[in-house]
PDB file of N, CA and C in Angstrom:
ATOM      1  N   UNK A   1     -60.751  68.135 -11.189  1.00  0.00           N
ATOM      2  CA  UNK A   1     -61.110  69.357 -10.519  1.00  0.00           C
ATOM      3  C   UNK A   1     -60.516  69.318  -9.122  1.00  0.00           C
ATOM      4  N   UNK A   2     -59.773  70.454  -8.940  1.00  0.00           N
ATOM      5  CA  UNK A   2     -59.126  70.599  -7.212  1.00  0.00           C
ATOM      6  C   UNK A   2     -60.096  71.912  -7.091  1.00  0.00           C
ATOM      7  N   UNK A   3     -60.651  71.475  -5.647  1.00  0.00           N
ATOM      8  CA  UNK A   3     -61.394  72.275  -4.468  1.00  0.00           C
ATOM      9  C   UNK A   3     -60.528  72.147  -3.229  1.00  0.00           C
ATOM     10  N   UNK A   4     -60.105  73.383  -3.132  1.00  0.00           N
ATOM     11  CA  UNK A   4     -59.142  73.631  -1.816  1.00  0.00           C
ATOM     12  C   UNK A   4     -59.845  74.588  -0.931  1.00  0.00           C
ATOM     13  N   UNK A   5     -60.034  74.003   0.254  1.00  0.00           N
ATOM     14  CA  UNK A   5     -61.075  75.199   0.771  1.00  0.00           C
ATOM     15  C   UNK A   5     -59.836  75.389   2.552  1.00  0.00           C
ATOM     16  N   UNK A   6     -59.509  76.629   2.629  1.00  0.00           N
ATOM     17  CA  UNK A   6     -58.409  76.786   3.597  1.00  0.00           C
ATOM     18  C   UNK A   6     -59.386  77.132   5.172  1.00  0.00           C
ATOM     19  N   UNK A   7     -58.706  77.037   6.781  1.00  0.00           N
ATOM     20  CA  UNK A   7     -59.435  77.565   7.438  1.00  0.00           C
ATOM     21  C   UNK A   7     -59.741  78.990   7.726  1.00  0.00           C
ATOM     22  N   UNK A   8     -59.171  79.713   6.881  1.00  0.00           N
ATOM     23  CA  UNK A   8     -59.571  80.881   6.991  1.00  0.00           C
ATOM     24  C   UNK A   8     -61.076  81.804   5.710  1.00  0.00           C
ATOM     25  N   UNK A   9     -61.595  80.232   5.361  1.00  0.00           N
ATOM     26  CA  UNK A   9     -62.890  80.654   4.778  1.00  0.00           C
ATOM     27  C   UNK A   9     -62.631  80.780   3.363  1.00  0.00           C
ATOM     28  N   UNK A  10     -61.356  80.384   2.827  1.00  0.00           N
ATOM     29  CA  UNK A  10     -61.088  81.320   1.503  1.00  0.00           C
ATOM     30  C   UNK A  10     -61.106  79.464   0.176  1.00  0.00           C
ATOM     31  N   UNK A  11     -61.726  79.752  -0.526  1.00  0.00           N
ATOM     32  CA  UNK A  11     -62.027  78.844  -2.120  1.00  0.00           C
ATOM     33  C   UNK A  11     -60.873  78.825  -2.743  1.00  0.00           C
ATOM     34  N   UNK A  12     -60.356  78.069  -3.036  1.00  0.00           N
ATOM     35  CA  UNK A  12     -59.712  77.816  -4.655  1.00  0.00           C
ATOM     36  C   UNK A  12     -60.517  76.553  -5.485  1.00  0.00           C
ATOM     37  N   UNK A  13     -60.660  76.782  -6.679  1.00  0.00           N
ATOM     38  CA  UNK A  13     -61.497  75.807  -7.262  1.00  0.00           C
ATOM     39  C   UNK A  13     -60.228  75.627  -9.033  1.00  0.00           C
ATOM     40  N   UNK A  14     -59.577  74.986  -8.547  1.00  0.00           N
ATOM     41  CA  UNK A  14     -58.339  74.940 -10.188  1.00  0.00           C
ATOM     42  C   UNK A  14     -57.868  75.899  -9.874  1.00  0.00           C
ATOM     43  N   UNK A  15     -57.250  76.042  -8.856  1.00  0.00           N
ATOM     44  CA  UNK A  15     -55.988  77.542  -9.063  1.00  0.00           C
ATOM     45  C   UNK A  15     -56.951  78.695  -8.726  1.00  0.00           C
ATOM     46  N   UNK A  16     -57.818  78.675  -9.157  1.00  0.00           N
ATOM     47  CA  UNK A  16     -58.641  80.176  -9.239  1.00  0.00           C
ATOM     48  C   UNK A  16     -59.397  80.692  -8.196  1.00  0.00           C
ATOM     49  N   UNK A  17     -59.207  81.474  -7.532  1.00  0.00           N
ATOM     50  CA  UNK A  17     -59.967  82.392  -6.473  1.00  0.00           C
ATOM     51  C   UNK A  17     -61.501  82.312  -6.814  1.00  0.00           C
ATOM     52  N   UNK A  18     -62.303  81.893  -5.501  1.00  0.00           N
ATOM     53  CA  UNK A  18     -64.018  82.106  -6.281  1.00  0.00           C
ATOM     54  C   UNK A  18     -64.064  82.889  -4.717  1.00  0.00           C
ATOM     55  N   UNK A  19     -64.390  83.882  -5.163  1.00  0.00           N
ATOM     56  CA  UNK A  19     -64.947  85.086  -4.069  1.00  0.00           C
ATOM     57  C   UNK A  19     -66.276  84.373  -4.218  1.00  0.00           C
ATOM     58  N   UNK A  20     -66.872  84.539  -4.653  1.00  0.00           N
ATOM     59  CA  UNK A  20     -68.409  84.479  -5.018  1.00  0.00           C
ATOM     60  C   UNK A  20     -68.876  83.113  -4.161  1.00  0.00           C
ATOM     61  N   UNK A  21     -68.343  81.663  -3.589  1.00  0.00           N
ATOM     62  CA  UNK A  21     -68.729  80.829  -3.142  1.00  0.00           C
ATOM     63  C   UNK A  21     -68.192  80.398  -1.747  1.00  0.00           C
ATOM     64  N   UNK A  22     -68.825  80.327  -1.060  1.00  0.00           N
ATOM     65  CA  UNK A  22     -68.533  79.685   0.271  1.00  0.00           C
ATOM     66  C   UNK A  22     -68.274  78.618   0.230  1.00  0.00           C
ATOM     67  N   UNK A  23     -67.460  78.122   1.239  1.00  0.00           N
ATOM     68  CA  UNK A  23     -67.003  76.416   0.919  1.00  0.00           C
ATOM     69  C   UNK A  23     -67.997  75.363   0.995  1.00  0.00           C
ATOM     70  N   UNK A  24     -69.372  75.915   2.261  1.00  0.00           N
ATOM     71  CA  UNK A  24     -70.319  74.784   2.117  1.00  0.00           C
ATOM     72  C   UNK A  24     -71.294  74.988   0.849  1.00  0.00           C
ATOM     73  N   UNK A  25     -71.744  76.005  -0.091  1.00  0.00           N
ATOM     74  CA  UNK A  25     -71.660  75.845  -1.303  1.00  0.00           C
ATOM     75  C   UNK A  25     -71.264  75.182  -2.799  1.00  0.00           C
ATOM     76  N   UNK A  26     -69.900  75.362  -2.461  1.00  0.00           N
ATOM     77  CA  UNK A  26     -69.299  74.481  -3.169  1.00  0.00           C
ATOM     78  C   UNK A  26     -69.319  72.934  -3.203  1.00  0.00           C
ATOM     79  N   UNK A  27     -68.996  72.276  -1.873  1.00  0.00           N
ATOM     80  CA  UNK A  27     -69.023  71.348  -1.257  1.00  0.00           C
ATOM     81  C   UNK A  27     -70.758  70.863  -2.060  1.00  0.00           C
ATOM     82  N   UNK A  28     -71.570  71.294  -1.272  1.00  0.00           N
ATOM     83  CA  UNK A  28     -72.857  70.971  -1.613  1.00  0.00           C
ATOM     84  C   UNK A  28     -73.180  70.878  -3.132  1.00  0.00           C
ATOM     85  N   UNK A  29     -72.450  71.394  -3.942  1.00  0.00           N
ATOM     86  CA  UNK A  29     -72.811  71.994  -5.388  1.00  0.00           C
ATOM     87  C   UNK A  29     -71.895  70.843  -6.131  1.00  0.00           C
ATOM     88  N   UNK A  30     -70.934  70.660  -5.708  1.00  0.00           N
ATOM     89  CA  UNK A  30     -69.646  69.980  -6.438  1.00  0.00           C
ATOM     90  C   UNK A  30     -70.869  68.055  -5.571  1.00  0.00           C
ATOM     91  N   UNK A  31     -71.171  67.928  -4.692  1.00  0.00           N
ATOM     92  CA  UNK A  31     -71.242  66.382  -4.193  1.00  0.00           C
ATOM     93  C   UNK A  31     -72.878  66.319  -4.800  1.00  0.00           C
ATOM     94  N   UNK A  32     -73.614  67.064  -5.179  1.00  0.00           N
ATOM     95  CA  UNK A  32     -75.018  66.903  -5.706  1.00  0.00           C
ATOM     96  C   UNK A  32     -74.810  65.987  -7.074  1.00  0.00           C
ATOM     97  N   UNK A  33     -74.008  67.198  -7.747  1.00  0.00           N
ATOM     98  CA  UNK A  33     -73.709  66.950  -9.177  1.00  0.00           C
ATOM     99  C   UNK A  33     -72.262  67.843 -10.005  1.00  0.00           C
ATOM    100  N   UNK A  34     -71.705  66.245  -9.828  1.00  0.00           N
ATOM    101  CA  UNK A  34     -70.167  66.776 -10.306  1.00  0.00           C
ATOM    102  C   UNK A  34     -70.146  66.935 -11.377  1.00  0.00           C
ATOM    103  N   UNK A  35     -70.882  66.471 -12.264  1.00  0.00           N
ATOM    104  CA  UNK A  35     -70.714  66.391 -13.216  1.00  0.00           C
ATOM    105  C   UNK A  35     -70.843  67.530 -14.422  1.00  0.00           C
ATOM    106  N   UNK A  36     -71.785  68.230 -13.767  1.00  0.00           N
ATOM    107  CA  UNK A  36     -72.251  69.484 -14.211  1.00  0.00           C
ATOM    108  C   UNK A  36     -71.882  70.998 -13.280  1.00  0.00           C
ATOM    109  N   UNK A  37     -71.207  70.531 -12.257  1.00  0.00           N
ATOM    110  CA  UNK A  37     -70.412  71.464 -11.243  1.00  0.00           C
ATOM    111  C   UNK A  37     -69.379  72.442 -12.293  1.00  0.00           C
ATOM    112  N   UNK A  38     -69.889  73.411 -12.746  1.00  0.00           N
ATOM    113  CA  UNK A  38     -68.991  74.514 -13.262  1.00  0.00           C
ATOM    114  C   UNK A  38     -68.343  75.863 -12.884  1.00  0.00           C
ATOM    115  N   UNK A  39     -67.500  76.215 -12.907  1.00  0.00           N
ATOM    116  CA  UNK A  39     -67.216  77.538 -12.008  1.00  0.00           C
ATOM    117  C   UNK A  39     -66.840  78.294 -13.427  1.00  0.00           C
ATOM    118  N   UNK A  40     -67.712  79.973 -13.401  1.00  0.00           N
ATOM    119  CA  UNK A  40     -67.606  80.717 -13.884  1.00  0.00           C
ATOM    120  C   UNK A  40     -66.401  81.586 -13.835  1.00  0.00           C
ATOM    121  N   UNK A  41     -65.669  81.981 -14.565  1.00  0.00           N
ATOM    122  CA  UNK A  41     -64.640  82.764 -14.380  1.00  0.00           C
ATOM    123  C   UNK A  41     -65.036  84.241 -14.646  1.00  0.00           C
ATOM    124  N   UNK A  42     -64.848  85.174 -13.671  1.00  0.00           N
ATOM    125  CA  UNK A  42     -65.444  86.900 -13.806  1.00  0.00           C
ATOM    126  C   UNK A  42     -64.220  87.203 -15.570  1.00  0.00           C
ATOM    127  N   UNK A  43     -63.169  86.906 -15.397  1.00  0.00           N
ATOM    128  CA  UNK A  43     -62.477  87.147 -16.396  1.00  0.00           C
ATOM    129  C   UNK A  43     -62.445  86.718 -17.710  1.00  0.00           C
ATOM    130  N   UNK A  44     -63.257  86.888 -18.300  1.00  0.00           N
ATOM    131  CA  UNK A  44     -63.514  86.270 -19.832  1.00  0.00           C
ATOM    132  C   UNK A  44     -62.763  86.793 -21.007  1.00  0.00           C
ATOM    133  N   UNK A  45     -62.224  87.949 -20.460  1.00  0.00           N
ATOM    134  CA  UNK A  45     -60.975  88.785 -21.537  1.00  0.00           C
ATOM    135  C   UNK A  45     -59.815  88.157 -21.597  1.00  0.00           C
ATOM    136  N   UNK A  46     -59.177  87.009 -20.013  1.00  0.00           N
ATOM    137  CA  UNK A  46     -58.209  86.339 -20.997  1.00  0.00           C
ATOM    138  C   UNK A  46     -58.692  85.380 -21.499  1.00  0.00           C
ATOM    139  N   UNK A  47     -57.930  84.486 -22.435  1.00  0.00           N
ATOM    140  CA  UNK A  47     -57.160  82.914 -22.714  1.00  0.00           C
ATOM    141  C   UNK A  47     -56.807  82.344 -21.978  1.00  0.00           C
ATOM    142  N   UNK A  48     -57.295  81.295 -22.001  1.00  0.00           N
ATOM    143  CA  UNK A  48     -56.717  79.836 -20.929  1.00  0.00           C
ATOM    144  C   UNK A  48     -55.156  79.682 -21.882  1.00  0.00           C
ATOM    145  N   UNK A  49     -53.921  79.566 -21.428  1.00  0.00           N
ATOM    146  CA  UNK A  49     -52.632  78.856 -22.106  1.00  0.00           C
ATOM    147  C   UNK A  49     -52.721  77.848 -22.309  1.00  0.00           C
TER     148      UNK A  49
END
């Protein structure tokens, strides 16, 4: 899992844009429990390639 969190406030979590999470969110969510740390994708109409 790549968490890229830039200084202008903005998430990538695998390539993918998460509007929905703030970085100290993530941060907090991903170091509690990685293991079960999942990010929802709004787009469920595509296929992963």
């Amino acid at each position: 899992m790549l968490i890229e969190i830039f200084t202008n406030g903005s998430v990538l979590i695998d390539g993918q844009d998460s509007e929905n999470y703030r970085a100290e969110e993530v941060l907090y969510d991903y170091l509690v429990n990685p293991a079960g740390f999942k990010v929802h994708n709004k787009k469920t109409g595509k296929k992963a390639a």
